[in-house]
PDB file of N, CA and C in Angstrom:
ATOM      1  N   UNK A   1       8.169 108.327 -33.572  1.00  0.00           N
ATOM      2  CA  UNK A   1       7.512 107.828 -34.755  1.00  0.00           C
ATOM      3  C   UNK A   1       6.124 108.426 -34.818  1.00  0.00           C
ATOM      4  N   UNK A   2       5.989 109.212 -35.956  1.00  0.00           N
ATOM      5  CA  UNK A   2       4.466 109.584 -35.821  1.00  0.00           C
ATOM      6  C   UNK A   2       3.428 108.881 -36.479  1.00  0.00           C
ATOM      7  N   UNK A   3       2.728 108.373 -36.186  1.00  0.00           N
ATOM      8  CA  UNK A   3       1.200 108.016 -36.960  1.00  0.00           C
ATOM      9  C   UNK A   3       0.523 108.647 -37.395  1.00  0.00           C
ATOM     10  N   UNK A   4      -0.274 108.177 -38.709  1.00  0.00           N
ATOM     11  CA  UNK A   4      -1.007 108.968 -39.726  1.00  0.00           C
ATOM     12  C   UNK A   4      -2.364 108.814 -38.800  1.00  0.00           C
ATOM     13  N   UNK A   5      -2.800 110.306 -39.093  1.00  0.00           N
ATOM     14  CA  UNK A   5      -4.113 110.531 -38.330  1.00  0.00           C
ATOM     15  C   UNK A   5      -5.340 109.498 -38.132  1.00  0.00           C
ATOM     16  N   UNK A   6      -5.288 108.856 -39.499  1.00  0.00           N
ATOM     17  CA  UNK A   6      -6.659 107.717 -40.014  1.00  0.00           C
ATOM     18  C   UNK A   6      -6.395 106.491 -38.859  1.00  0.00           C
ATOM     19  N   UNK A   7      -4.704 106.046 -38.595  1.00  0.00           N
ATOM     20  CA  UNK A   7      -4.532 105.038 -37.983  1.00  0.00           C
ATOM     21  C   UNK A   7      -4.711 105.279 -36.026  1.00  0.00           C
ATOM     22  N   UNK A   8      -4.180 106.898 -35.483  1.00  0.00           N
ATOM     23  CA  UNK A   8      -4.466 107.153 -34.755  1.00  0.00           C
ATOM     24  C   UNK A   8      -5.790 107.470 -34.061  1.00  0.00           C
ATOM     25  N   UNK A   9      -7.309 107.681 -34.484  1.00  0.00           N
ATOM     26  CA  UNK A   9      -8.103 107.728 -34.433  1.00  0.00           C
ATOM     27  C   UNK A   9      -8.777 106.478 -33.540  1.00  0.00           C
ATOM     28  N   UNK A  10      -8.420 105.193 -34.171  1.00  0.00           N
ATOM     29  CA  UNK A  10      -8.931 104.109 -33.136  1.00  0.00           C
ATOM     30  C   UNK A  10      -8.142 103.654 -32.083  1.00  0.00           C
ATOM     31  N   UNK A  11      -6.952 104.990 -31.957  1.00  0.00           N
ATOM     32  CA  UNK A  11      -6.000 104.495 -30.642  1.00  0.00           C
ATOM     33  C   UNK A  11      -6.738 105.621 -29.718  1.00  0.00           C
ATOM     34  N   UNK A  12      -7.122 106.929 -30.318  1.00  0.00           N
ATOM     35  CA  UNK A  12      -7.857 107.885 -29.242  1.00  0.00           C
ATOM     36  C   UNK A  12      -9.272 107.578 -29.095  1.00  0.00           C
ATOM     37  N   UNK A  13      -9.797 106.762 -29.713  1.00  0.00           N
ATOM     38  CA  UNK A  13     -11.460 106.420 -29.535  1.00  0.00           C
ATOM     39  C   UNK A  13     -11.538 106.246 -28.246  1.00  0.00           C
ATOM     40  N   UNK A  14     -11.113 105.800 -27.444  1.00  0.00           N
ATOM     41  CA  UNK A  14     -11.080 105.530 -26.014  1.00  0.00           C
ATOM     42  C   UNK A  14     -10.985 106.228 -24.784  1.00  0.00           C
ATOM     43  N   UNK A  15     -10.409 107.823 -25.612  1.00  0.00           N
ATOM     44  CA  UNK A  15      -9.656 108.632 -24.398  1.00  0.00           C
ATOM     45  C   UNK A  15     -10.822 109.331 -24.524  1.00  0.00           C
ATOM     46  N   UNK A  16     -11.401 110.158 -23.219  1.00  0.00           N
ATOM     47  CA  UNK A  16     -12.276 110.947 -23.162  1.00  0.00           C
ATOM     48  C   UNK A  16     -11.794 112.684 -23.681  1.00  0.00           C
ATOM     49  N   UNK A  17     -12.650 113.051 -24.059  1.00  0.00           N
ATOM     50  CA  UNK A  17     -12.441 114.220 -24.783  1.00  0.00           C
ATOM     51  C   UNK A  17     -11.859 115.339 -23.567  1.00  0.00           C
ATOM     52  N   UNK A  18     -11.821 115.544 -22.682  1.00  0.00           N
ATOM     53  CA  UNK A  18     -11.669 116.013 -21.494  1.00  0.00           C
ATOM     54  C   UNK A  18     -10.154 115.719 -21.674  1.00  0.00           C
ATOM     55  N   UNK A  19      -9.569 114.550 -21.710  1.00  0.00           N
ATOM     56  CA  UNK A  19      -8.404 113.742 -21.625  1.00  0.00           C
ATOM     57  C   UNK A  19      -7.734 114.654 -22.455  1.00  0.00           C
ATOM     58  N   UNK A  20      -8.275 114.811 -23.865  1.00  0.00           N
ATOM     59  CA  UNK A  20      -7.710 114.787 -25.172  1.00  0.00           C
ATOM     60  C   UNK A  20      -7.436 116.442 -25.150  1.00  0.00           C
ATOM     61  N   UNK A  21      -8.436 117.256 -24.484  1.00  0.00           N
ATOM     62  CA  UNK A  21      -7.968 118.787 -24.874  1.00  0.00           C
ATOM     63  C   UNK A  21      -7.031 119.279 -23.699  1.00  0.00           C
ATOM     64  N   UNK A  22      -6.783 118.805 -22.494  1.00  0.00           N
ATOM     65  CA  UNK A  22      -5.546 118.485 -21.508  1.00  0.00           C
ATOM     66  C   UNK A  22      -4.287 118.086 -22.158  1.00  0.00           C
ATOM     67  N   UNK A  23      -4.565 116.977 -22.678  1.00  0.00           N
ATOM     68  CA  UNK A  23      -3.009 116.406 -23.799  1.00  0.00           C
ATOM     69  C   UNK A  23      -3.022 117.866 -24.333  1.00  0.00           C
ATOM     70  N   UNK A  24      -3.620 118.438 -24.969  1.00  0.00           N
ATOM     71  CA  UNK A  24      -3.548 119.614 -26.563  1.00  0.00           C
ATOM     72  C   UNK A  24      -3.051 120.587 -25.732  1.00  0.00           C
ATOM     73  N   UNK A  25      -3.595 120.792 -24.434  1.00  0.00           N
ATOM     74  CA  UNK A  25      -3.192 122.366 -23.852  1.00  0.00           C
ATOM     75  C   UNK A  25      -1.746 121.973 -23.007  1.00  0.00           C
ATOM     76  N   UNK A  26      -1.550 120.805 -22.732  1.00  0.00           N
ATOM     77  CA  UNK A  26      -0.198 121.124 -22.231  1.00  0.00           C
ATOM     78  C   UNK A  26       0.824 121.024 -23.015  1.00  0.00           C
ATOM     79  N   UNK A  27       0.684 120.655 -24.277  1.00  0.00           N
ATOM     80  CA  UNK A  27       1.461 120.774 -25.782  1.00  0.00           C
ATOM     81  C   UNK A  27       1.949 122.192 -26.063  1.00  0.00           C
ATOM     82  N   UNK A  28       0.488 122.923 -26.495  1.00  0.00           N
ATOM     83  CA  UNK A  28       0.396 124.139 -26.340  1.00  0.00           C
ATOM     84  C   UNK A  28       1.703 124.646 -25.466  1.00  0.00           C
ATOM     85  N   UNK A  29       1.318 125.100 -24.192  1.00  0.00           N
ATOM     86  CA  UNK A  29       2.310 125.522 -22.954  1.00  0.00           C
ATOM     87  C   UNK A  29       4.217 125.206 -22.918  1.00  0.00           C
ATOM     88  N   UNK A  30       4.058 123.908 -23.890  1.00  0.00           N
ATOM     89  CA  UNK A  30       5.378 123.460 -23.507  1.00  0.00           C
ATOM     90  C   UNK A  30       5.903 124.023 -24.689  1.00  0.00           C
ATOM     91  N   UNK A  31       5.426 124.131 -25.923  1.00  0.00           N
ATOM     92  CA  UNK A  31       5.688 124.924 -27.109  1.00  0.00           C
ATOM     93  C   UNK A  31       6.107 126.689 -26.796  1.00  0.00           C
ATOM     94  N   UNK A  32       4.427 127.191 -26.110  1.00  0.00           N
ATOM     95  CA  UNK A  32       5.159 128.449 -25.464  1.00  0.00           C
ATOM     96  C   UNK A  32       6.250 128.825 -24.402  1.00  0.00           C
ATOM     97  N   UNK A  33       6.216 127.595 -23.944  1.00  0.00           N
ATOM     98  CA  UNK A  33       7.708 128.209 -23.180  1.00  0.00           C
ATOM     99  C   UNK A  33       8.804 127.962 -23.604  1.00  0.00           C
ATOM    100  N   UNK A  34       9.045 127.302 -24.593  1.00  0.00           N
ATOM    101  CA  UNK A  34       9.965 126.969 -25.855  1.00  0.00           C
ATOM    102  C   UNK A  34      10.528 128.060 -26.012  1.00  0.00           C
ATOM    103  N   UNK A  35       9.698 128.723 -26.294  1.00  0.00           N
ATOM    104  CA  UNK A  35       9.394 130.007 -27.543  1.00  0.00           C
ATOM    105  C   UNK A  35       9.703 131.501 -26.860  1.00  0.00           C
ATOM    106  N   UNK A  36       9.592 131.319 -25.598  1.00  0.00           N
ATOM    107  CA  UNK A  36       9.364 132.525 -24.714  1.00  0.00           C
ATOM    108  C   UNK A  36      10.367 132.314 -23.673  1.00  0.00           C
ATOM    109  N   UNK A  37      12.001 131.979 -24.470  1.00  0.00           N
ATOM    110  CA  UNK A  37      13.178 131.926 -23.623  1.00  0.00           C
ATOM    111  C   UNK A  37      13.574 133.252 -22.936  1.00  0.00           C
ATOM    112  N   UNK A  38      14.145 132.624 -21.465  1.00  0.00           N
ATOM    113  CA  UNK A  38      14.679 133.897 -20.866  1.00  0.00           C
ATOM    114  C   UNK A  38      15.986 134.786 -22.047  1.00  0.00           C
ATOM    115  N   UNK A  39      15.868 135.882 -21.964  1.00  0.00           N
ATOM    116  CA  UNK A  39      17.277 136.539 -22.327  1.00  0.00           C
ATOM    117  C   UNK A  39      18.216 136.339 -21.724  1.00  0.00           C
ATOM    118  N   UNK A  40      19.459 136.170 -22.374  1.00  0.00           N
ATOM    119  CA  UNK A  40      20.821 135.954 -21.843  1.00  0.00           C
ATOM    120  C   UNK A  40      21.033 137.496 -21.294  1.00  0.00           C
ATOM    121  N   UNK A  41      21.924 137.505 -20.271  1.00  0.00           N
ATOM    122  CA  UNK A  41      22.121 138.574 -19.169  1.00  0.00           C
ATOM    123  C   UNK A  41      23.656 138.882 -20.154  1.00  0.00           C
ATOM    124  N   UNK A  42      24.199 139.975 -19.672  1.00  0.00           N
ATOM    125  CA  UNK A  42      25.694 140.586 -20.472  1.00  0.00           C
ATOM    126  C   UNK A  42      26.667 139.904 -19.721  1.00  0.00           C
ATOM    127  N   UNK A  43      26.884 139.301 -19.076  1.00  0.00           N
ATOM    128  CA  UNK A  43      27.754 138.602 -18.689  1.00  0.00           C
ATOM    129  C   UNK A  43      27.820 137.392 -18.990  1.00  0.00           C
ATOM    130  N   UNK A  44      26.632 136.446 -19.873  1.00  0.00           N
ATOM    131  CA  UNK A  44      26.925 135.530 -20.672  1.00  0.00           C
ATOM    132  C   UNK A  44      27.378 135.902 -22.477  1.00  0.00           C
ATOM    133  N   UNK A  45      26.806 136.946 -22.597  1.00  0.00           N
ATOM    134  CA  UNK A  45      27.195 137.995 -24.278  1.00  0.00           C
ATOM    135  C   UNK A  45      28.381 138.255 -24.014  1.00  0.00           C
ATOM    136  N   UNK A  46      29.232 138.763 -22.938  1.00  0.00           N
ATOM    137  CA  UNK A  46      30.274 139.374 -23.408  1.00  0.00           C
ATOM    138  C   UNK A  46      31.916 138.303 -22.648  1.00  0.00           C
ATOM    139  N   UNK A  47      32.989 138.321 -23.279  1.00  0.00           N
ATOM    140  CA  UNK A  47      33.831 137.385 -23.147  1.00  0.00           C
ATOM    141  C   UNK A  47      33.652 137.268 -21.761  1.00  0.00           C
ATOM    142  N   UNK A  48      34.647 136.009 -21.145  1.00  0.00           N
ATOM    143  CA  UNK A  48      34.688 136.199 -19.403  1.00  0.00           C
ATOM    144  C   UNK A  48      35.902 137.303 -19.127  1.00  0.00           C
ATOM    145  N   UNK A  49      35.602 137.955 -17.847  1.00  0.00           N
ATOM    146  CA  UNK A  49      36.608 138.412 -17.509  1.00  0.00           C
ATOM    147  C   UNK A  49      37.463 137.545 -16.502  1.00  0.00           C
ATOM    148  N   UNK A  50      38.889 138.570 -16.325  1.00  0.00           N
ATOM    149  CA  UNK A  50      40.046 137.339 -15.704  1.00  0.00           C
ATOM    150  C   UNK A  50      39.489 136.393 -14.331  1.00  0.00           C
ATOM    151  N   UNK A  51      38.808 137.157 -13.799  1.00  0.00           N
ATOM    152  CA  UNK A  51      38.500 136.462 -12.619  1.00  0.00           C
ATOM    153  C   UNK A  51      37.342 135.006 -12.524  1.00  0.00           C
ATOM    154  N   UNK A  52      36.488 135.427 -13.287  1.00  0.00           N
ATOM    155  CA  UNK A  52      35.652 134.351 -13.635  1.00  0.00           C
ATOM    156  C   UNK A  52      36.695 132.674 -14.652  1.00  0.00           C
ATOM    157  N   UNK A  53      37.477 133.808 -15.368  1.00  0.00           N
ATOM    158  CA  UNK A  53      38.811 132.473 -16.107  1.00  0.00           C
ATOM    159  C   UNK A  53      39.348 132.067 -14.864  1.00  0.00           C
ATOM    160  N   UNK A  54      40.441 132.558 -13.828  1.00  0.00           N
ATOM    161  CA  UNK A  54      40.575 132.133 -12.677  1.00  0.00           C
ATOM    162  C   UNK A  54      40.259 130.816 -11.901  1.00  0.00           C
ATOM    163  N   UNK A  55      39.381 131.503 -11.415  1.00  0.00           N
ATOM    164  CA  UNK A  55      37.900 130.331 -10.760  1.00  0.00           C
ATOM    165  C   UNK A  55      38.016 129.069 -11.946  1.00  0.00           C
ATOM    166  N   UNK A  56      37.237 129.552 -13.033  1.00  0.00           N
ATOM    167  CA  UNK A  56      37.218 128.333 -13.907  1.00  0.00           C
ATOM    168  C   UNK A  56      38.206 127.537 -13.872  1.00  0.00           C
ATOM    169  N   UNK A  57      39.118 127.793 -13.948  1.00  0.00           N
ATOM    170  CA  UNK A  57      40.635 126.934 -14.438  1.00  0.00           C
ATOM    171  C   UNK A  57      41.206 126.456 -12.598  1.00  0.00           C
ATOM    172  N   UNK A  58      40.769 127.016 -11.638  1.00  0.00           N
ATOM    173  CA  UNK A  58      40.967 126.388 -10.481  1.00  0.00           C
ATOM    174  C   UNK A  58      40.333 125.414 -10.278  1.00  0.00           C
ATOM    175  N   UNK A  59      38.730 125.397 -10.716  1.00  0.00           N
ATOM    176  CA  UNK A  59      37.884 124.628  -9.969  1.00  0.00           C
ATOM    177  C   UNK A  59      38.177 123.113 -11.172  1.00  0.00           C
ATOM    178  N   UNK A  60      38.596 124.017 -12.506  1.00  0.00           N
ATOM    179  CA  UNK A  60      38.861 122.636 -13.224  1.00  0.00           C
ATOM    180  C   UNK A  60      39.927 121.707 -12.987  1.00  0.00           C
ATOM    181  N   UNK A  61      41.380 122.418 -12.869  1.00  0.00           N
ATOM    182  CA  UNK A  61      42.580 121.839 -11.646  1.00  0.00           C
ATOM    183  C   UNK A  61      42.433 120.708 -10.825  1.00  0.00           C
ATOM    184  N   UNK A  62      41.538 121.144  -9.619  1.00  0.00           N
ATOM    185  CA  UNK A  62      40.802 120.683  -8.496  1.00  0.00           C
ATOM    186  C   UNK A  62      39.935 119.537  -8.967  1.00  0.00           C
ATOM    187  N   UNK A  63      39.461 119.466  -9.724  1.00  0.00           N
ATOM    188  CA  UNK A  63      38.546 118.563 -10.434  1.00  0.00           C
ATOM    189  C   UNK A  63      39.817 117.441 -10.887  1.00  0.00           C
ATOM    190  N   UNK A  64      40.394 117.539 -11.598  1.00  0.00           N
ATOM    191  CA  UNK A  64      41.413 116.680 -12.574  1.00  0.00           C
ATOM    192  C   UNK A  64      42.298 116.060 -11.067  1.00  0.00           C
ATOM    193  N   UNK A  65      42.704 116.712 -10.058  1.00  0.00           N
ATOM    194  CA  UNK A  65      43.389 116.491  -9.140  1.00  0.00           C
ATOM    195  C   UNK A  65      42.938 115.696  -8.175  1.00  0.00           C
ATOM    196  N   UNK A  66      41.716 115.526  -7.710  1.00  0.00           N
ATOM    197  CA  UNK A  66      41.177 115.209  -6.844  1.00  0.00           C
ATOM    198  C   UNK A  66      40.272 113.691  -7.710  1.00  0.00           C
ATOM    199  N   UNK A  67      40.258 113.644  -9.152  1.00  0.00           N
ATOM    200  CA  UNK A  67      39.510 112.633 -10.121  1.00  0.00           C
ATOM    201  C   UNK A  67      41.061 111.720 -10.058  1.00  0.00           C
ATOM    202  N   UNK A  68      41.964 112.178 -10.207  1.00  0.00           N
ATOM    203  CA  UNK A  68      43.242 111.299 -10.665  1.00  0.00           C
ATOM    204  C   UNK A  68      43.548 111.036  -9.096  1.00  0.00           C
ATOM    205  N   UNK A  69      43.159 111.245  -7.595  1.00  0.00           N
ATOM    206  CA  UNK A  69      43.320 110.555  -6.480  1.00  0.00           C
ATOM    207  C   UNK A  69      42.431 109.393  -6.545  1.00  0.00           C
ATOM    208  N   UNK A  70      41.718 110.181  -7.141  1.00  0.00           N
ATOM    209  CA  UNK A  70      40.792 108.589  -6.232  1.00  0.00           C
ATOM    210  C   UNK A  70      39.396 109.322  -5.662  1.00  0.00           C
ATOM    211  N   UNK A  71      39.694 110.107  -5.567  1.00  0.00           N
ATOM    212  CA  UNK A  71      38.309 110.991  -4.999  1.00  0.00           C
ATOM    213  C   UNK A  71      37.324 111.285  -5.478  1.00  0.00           C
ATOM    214  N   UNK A  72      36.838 110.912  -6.735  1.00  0.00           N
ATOM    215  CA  UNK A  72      35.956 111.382  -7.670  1.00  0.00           C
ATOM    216  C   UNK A  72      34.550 111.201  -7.528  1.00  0.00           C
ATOM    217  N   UNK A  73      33.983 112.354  -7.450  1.00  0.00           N
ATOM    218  CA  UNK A  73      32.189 112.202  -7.262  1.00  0.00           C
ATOM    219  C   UNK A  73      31.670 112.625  -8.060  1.00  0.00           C
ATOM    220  N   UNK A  74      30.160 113.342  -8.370  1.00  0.00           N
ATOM    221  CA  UNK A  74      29.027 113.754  -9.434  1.00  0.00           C
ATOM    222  C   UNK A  74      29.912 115.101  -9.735  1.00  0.00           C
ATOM    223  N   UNK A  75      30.383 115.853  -8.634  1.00  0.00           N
ATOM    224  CA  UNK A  75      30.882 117.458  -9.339  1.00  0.00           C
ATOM    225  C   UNK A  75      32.204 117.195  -9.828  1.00  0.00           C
ATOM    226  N   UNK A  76      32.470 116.493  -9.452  1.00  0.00           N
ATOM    227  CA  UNK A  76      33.896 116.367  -9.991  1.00  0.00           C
ATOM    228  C   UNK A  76      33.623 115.997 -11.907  1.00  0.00           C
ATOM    229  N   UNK A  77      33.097 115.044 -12.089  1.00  0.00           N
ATOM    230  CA  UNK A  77      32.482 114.438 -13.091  1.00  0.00           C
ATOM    231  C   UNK A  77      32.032 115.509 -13.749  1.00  0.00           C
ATOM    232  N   UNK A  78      31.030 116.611 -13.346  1.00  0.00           N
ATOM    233  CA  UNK A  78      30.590 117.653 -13.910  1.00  0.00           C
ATOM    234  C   UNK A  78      31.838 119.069 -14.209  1.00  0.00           C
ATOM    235  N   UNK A  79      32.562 118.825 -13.683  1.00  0.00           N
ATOM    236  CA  UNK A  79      33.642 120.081 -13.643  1.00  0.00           C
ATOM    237  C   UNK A  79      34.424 119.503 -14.752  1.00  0.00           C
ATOM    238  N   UNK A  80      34.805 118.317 -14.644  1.00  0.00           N
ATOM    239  CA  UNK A  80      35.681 117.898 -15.823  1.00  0.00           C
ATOM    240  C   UNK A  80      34.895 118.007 -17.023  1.00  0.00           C
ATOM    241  N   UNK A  81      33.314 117.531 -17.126  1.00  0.00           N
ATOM    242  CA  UNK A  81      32.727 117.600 -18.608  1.00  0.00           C
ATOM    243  C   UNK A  81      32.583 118.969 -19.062  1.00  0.00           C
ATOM    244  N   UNK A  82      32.687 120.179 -18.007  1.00  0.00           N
ATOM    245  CA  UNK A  82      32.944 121.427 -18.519  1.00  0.00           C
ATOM    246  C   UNK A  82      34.359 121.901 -19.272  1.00  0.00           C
ATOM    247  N   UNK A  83      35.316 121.233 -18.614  1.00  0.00           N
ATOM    248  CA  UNK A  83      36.617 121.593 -18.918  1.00  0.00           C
ATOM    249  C   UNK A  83      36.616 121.096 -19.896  1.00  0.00           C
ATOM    250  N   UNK A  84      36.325 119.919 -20.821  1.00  0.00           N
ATOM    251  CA  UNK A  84      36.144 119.383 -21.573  1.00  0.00           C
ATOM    252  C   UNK A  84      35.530 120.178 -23.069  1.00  0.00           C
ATOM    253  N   UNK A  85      34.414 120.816 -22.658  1.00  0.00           N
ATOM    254  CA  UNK A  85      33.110 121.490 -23.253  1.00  0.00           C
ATOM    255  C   UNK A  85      34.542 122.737 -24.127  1.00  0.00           C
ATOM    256  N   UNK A  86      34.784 123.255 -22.684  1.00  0.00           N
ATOM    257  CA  UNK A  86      35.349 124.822 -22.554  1.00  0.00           C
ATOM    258  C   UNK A  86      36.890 124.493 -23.650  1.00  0.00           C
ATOM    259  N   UNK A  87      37.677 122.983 -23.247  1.00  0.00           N
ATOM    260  CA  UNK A  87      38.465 123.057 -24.046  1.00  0.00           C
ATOM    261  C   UNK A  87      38.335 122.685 -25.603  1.00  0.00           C
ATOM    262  N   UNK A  88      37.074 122.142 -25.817  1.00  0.00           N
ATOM    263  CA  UNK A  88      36.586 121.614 -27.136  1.00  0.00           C
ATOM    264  C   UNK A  88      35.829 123.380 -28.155  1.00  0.00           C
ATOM    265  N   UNK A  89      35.539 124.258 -27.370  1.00  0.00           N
ATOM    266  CA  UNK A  89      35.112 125.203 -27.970  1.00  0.00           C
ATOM    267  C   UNK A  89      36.507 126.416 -27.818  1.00  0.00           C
ATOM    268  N   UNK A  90      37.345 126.209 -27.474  1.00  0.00           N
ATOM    269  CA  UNK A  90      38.347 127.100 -27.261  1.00  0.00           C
ATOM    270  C   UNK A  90      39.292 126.289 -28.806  1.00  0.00           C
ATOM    271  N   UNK A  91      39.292 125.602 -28.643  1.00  0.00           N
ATOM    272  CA  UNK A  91      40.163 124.463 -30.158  1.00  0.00           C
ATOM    273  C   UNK A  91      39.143 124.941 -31.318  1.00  0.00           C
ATOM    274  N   UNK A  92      37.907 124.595 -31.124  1.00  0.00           N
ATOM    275  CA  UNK A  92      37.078 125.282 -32.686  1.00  0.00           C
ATOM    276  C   UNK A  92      37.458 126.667 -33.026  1.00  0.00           C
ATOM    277  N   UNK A  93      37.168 127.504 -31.791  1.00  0.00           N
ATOM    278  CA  UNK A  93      37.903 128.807 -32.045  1.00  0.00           C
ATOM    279  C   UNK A  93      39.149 129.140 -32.806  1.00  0.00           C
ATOM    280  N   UNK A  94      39.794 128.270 -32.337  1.00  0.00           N
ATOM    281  CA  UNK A  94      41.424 128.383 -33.260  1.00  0.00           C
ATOM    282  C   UNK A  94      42.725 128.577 -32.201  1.00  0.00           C
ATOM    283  N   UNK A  95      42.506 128.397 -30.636  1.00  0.00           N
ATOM    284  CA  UNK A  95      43.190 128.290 -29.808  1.00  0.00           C
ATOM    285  C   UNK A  95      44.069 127.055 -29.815  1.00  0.00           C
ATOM    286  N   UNK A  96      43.862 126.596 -30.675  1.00  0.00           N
ATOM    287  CA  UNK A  96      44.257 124.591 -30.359  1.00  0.00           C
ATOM    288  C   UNK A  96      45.438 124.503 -31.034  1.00  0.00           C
ATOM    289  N   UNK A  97      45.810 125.198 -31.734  1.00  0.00           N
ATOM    290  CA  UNK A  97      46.262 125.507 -33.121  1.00  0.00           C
ATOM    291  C   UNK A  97      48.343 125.459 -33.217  1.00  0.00           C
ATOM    292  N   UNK A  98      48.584 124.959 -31.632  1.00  0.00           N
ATOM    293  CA  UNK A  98      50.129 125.139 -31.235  1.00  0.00           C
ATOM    294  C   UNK A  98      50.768 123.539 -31.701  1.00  0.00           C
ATOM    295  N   UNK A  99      51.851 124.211 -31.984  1.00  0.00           N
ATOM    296  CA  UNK A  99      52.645 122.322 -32.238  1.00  0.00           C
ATOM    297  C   UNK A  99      52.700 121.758 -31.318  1.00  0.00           C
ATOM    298  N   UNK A 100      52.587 120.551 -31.751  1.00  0.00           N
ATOM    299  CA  UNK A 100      53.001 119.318 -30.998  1.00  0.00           C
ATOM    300  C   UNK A 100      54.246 119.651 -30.025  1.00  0.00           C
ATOM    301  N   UNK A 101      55.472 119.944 -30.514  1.00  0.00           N
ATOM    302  CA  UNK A 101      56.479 119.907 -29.961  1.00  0.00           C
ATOM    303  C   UNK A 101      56.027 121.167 -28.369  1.00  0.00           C
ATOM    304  N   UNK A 102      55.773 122.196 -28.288  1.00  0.00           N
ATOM    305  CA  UNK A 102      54.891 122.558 -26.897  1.00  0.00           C
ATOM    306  C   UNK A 102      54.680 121.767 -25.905  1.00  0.00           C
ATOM    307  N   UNK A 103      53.834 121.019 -26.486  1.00  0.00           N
ATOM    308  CA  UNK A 103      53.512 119.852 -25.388  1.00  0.00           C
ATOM    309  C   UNK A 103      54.797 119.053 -24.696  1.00  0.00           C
ATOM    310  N   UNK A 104      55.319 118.478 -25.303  1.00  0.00           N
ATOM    311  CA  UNK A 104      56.119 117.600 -25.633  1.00  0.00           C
ATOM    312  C   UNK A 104      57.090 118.553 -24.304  1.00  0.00           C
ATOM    313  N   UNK A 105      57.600 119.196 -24.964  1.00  0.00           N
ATOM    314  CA  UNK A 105      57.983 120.647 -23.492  1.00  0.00           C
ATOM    315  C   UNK A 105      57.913 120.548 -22.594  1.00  0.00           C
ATOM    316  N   UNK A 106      56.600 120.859 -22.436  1.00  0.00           N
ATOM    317  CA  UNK A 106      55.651 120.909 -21.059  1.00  0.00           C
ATOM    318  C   UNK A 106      55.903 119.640 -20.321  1.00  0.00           C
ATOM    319  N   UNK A 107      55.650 118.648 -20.987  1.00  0.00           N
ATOM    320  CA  UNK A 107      55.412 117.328 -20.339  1.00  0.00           C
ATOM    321  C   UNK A 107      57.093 117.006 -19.924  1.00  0.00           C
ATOM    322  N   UNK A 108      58.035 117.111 -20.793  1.00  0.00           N
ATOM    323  CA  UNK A 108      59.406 116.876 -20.372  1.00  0.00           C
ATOM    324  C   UNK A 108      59.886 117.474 -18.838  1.00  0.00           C
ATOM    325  N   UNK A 109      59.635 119.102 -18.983  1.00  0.00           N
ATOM    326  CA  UNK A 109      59.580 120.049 -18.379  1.00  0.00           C
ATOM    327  C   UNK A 109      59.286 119.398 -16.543  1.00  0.00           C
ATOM    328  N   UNK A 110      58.223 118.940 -17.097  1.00  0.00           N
ATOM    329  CA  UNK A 110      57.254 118.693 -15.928  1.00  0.00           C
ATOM    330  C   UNK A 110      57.336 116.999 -15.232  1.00  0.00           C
ATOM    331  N   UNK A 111      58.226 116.244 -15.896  1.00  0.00           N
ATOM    332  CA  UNK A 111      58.562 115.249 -15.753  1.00  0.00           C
ATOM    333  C   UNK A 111      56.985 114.042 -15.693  1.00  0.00           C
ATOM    334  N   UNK A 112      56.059 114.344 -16.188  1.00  0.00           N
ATOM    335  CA  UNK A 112      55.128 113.736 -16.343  1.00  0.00           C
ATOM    336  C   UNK A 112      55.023 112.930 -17.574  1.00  0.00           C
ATOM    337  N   UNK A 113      55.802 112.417 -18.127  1.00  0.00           N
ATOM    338  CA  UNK A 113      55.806 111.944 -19.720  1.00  0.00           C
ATOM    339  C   UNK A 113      55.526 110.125 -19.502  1.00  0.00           C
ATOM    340  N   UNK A 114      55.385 110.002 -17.839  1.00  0.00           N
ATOM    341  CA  UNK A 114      54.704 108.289 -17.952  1.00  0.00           C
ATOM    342  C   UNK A 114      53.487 107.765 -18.573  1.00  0.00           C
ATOM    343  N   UNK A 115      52.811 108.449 -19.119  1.00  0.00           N
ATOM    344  CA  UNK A 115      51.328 108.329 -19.789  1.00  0.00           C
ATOM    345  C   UNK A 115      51.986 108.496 -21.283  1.00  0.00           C
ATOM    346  N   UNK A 116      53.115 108.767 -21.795  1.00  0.00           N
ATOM    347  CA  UNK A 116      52.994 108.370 -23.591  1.00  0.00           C
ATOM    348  C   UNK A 116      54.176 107.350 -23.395  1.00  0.00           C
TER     349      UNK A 116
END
């Protein structure tokens, strides 16, 4: 919520001016480093290659496997909100895009169909 300058004035009457150009310069700083982001390296620009997909889809596996034991800690938690991330931007893309009946497959297939 910001306050109009006239009303803020008798909330800074108090702060020493010393105080006040410290507040301003670390404003400043946090603005420039805003502003003055690292560059992304080519290996975040350009698609993943297979091996980095690999890894990903193992460590996400491992995550889902070890969360549905019983085992579940902070990385686990974090591996799944990636898989999550990774499968929510792979569906915007237009990957998502297979029938129902697929699934339905899979899950028969796989004899896992106690969850519908």
């Amino acid at each position: 919520m910001l306050i109009p300058l006239r009303e803020a004035r008798p909330l800074m009457a108090g702060l020493s001016t010393e105080l006040m150009d410290k507040m301003a310069s670390s404003r400043k700083r946090a603005r420039d480093k805003k502003m003055a982001r690292k560059p992304l390296t080519k290996t975040k620009l350009l698609p993943m290659n297979a091996a980095l997909v690999r890894d990903s889809s193992l460590s996400y596996h491992v995550a889902l496997d070890g969360w549905r034991r019983g085992h579940g800690n902070r990385r686990m938690v974090n591996e799944l909100t990636r898989a999550t991330y990774m499968a929510w931007f792979l569906q915007c893309a237009g990957y998502g895009d297979a029938p129902d009946q697929l699934e339905r497959e899979h899950v028969n297939r796989w004899g896992n169909d106690q969850d519908k």
